[in-house]
N, C-alpha and C. Protein backbone atom coordinates (compact mmCIF):
# COMPACT_ATOMS: atom_id res chain seq x y z
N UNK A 1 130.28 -119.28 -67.86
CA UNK A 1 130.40 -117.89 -67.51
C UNK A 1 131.26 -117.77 -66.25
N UNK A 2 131.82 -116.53 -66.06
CA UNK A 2 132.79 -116.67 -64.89
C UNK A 2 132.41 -116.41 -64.01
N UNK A 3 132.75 -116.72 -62.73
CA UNK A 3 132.02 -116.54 -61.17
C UNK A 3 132.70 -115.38 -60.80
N UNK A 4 131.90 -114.28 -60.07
CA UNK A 4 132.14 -113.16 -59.36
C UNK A 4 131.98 -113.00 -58.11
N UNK A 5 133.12 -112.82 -57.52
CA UNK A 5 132.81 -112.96 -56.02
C UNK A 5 133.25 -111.90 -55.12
N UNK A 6 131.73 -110.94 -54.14
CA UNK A 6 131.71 -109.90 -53.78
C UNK A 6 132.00 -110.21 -52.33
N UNK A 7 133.07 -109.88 -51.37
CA UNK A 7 133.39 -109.66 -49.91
C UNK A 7 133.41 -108.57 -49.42
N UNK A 8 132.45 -108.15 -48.11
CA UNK A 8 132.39 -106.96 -47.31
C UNK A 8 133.26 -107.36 -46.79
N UNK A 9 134.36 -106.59 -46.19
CA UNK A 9 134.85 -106.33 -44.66
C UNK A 9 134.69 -105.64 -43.83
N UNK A 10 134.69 -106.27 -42.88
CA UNK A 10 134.42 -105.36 -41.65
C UNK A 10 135.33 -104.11 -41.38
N UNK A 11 134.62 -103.23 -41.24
CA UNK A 11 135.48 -101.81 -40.97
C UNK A 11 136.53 -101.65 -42.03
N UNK A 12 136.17 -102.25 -42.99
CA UNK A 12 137.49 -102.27 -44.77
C UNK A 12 136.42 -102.15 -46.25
N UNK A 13 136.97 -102.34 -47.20
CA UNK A 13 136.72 -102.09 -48.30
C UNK A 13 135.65 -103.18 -48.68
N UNK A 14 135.36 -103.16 -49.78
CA UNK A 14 134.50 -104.32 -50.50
C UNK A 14 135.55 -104.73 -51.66
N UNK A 15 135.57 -105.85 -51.73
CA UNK A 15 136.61 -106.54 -52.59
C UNK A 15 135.84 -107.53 -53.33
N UNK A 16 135.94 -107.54 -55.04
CA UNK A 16 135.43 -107.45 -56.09
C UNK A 16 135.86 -108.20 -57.12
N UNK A 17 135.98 -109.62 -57.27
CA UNK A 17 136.96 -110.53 -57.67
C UNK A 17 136.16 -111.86 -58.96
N UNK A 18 136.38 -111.09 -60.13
CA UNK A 18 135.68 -111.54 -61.37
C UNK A 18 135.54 -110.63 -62.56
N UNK A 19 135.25 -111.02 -63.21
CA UNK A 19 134.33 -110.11 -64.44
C UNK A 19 133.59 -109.21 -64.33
N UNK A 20 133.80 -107.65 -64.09
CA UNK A 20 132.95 -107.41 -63.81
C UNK A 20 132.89 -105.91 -64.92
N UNK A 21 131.66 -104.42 -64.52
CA UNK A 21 132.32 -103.55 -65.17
C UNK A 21 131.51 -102.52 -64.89
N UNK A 22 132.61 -101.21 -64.32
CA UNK A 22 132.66 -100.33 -63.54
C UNK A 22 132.02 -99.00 -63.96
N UNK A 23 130.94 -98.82 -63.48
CA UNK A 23 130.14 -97.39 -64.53
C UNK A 23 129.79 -96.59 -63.62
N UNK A 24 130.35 -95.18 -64.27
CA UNK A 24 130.29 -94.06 -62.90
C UNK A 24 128.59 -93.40 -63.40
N UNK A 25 128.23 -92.43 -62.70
CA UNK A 25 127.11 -92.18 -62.85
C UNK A 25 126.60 -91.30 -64.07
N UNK A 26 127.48 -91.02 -65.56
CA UNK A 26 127.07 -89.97 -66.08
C UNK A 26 127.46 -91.55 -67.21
N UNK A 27 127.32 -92.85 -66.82
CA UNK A 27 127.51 -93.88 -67.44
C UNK A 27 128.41 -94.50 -68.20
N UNK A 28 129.25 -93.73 -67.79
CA UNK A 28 130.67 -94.07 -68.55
C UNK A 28 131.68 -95.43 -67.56
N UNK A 29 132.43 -96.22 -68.30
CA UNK A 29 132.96 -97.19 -67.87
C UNK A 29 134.32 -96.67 -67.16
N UNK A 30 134.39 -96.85 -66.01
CA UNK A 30 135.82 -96.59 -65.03
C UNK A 30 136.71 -97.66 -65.32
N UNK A 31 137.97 -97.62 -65.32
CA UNK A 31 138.58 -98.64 -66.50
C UNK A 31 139.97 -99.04 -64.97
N UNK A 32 139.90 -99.95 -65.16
CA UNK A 32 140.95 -101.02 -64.02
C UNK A 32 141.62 -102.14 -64.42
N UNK A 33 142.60 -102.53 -63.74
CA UNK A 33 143.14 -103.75 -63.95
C UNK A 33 142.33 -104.92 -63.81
N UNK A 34 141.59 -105.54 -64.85
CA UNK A 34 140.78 -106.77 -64.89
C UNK A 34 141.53 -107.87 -64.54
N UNK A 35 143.00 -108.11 -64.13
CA UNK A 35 143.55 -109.20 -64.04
C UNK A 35 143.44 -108.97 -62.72
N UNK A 36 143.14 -108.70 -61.54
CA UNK A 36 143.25 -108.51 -60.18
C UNK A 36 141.72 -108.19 -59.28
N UNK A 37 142.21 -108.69 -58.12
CA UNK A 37 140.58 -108.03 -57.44
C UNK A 37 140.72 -106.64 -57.42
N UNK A 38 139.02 -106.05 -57.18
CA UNK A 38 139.39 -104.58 -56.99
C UNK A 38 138.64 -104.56 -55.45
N UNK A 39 139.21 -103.56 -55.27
CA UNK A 39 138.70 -102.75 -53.78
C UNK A 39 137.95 -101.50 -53.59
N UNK A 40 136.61 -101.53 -53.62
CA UNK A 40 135.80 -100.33 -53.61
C UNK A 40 136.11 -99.55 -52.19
N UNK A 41 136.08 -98.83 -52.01
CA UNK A 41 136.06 -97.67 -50.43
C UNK A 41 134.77 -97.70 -50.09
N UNK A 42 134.59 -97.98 -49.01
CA UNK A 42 133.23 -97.86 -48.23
C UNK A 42 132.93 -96.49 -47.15
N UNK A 43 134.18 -95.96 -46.89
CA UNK A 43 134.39 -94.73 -45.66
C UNK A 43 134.23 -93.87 -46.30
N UNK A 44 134.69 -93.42 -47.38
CA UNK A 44 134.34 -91.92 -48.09
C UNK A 44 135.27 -91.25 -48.50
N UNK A 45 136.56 -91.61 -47.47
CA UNK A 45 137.54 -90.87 -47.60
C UNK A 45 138.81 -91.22 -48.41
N UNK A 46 138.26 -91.91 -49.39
CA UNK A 46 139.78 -92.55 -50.11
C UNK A 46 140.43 -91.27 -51.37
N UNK A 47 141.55 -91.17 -51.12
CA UNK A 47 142.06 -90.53 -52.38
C UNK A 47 141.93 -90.91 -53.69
N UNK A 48 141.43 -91.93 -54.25
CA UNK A 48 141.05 -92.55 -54.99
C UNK A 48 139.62 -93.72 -55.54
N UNK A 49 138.83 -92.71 -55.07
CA UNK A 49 137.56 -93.08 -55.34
C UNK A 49 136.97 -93.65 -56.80
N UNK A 50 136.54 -94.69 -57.33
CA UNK A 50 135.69 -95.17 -56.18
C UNK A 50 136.56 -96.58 -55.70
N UNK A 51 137.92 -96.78 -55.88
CA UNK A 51 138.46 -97.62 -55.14
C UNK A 51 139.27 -97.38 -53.52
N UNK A 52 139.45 -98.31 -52.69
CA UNK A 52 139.68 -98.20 -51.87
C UNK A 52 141.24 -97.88 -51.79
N UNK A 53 141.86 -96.66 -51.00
CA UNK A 53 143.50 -96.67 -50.89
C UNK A 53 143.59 -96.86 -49.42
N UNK A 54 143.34 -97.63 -48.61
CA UNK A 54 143.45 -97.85 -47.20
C UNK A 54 143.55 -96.58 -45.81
N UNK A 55 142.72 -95.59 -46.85
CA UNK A 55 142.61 -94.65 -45.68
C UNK A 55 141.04 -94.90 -44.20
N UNK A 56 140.64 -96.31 -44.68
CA UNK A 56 139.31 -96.28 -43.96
C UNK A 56 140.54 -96.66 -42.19
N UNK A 57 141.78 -96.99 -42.42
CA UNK A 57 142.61 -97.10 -40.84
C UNK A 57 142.77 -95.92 -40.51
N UNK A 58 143.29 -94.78 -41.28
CA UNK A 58 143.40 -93.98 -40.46
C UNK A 58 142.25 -92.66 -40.41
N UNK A 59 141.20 -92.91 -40.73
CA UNK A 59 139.88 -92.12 -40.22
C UNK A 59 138.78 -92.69 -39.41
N UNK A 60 139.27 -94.24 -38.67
CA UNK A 60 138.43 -94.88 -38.13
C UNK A 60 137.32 -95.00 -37.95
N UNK A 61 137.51 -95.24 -39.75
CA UNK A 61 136.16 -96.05 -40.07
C UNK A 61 135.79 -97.68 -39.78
N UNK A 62 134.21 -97.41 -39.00
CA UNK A 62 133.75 -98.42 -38.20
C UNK A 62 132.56 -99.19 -39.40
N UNK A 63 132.35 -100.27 -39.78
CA UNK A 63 131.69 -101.23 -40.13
C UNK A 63 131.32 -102.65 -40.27
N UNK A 64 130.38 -102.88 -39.22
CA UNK A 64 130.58 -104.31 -39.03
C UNK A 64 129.15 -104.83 -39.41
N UNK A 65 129.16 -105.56 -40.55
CA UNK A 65 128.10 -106.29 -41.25
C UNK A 65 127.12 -107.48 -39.85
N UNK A 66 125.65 -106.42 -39.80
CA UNK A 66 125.09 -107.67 -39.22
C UNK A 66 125.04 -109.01 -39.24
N UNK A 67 124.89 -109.55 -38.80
CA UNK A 67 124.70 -111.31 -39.16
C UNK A 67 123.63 -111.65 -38.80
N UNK A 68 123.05 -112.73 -39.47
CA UNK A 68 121.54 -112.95 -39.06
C UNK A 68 121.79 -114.76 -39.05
């Protein structure tokens, strides 16, 4: 089976790199380029929800994953 591998960034997107599959809330499948990672938006403000278009730089959006 293929490995999926999920990365927070700090004050950036979540990046989404495997098999995976994308269902909005009325359960329907959101449809993407499966050959590439994807980039979810974490700030709110992306023009393109629910992936990330790099607007979390210019609304300075702050997120920095605790560490334990």
């Amino acid at each position: 089976m293929p490995e999926v591998k999920v990365t927070v960034f700090d004050n950036g997107p979540i990046e989404v790199a495997g098999p995976v599959t994308l269902i909005n809330e009325n359960g329907e499948e959101i449809p993407y380029d499966t050959s590439e990672p994807i980039y979810l938006c974490r700030c709110g403000q992306s023009g393109d929800k629910p992936f990330c278009d790099g607007t979390h730089s210019e609304c300075d959006f702050q997120s920095v994953l605790t560490r334990q």
